[in-house]
Protein backbone atom coordinates (compact mmCIF):
# COMPACT_ATOMS: atom_id res chain seq x y z
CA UNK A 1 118.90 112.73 84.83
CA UNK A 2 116.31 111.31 86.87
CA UNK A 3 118.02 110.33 90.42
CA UNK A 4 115.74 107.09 91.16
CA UNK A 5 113.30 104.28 89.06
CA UNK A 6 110.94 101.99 90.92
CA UNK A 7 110.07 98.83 88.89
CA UNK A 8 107.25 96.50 89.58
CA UNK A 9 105.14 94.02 86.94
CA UNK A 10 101.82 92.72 86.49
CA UNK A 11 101.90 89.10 84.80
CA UNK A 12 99.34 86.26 83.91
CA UNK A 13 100.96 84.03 85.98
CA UNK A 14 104.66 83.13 87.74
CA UNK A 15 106.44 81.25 84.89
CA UNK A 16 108.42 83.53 82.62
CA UNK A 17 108.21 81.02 80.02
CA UNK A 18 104.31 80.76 79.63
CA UNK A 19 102.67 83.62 81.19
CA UNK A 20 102.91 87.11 80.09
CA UNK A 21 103.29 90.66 81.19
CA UNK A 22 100.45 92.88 81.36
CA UNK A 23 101.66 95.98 83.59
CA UNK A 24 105.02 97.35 83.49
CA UNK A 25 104.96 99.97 86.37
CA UNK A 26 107.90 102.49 87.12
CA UNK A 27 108.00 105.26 89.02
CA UNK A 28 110.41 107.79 88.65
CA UNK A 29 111.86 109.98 91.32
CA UNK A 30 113.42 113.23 90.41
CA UNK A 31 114.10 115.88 93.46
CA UNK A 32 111.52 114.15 95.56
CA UNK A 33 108.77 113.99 93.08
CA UNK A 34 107.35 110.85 91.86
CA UNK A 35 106.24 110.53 88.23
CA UNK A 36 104.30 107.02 87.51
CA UNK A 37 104.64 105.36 83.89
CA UNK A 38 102.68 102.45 83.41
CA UNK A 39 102.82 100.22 80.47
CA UNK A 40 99.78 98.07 79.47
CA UNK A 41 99.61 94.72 77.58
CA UNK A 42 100.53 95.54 73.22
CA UNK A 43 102.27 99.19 75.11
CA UNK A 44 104.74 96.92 76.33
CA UNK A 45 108.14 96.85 74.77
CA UNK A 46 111.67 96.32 75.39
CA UNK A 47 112.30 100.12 73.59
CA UNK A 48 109.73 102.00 75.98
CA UNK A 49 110.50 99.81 79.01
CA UNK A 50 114.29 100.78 78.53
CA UNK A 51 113.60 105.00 77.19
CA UNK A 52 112.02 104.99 80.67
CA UNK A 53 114.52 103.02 83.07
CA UNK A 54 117.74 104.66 81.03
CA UNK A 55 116.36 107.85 82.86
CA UNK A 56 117.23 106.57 86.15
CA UNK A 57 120.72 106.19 88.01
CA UNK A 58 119.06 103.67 89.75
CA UNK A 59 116.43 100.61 90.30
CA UNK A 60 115.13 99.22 92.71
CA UNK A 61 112.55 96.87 93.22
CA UNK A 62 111.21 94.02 96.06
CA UNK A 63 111.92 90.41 94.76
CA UNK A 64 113.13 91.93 91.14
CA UNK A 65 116.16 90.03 90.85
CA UNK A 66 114.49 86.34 91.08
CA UNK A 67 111.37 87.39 89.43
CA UNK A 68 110.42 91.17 87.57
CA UNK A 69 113.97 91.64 85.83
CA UNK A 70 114.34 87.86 84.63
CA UNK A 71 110.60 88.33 83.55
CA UNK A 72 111.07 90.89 81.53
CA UNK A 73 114.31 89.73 80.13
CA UNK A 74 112.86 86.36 79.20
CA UNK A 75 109.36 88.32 77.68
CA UNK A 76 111.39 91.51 76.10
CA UNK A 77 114.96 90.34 75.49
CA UNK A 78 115.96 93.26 77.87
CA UNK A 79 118.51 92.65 80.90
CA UNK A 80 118.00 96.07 82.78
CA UNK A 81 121.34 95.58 85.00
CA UNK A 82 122.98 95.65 81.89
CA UNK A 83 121.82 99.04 81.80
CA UNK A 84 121.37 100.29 85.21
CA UNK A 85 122.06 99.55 88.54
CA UNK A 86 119.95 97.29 90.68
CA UNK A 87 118.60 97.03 94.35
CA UNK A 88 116.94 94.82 95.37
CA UNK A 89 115.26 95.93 98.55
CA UNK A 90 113.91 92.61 99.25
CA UNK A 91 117.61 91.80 100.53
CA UNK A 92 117.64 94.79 102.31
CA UNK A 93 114.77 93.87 104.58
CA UNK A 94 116.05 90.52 105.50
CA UNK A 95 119.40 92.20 107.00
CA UNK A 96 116.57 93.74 108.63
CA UNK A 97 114.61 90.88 110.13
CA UNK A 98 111.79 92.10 107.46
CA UNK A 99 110.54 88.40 105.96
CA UNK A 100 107.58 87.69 103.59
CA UNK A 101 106.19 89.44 100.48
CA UNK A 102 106.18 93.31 99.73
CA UNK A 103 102.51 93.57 101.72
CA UNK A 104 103.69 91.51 104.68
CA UNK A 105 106.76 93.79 104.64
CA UNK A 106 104.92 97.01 104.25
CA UNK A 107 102.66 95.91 107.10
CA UNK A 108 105.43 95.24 109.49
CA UNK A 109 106.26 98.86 108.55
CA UNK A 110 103.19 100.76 108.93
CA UNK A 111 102.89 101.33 104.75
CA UNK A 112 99.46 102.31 104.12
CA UNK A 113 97.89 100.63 100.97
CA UNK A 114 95.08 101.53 99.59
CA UNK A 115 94.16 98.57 97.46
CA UNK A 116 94.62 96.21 100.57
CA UNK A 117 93.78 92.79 100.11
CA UNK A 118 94.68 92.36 96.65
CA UNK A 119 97.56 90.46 95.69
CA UNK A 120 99.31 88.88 92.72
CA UNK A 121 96.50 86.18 92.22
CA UNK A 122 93.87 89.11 92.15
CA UNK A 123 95.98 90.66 89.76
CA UNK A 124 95.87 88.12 87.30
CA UNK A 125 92.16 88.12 87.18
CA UNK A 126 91.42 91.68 87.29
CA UNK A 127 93.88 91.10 83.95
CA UNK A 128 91.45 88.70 82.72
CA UNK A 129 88.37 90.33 83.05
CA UNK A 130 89.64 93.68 81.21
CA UNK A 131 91.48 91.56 78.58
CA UNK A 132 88.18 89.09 78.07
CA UNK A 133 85.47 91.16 78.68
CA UNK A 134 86.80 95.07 78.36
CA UNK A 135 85.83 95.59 81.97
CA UNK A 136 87.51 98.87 82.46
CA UNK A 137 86.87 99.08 86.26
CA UNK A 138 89.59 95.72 86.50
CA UNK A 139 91.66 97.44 84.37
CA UNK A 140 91.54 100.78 86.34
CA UNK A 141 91.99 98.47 89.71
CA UNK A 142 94.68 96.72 88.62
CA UNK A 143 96.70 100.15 87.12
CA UNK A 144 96.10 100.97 90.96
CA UNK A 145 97.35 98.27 92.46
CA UNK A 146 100.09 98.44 90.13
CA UNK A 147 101.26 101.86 91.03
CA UNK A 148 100.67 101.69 94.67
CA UNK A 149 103.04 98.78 94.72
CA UNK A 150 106.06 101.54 92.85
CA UNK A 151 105.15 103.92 94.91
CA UNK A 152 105.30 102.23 98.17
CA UNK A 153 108.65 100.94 97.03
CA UNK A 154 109.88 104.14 97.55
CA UNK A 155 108.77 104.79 101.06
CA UNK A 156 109.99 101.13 101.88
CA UNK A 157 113.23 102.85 100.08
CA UNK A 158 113.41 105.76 102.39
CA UNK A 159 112.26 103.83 106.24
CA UNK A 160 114.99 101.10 105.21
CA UNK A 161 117.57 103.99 104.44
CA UNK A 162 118.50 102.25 101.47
């Protein structure tokens, strides 16, 4: 069994009732090494998104519980904490003092990001482009973005001692 999952989406837009997912990102920690599954737009589906949590002891994610798990149950029909336990590490970082979204949070820490300067808005048009127009190089950014975000969930894991 895989010890650890990292969960973070890509979406069109903030309401779970009209937008939709486009990324489903996990990243799955066994003995220290990460493994990265992403799911992209028609891949998505409540049996892959759950054959790849269900491997896990574990989730955590940064704001999941007010926004990525009720996403995905409202999109999929899936409640993950049904399935697996949850942390949030969001909550963890406010017993901290740590306020503000994942990249303000990651700053505060010293996370290194890559893909700096993009954020959910920038998401939802690199979405767009690759979805309208087949630009591949969105699509690639976005994956990116996307996986830096599960991956540095797991170092904000580790300097939070969560």
């Amino acid at each position: 069994m895989i010890c650890r999952a990292y969960l973070d989406i890509e979406t069109t837009g903030l309401s779970r009732h009209y937008a939709e997912l486009t990324v489903v990102g996990l990243c799955l920690e066994h003995r220290g090494r990460p493994a990265v599954i992403q799911l992209v737009g028609d891949q998505i589906s409540a049996r892959r998104v759950m054959a790849a949590a269900r491997k896990a002891a574990i989730l955590y994610t940064y704001n999941g519980s007010r926004f990525d798990l009720p996403f995905i149950k409202a999109k999929l029909g899936v409640d993950l904490k049904e399935h697996i336990t949850h942390k949030d590490l969001m909550y963890d970082c406010w017993r901290q003092n740590l306020y503000g979204g994942l990249k303000a949070v990651e700053e505060k820490l010293r996370i290194a990001r890559k893909t700096r300067g993009i954020d959910g808005r920038m998401a939802v048009r690199l979405w767009y482009d690759y979805d309208n127009y087949g630009n591949q190089k969105s699509l690639a950014l976005l994956l990116e973005y996307n996986k830096e975000d599960i991956l540095n969930l797991t170092l904000l894991r580790k300097k939070l001692n969560a």
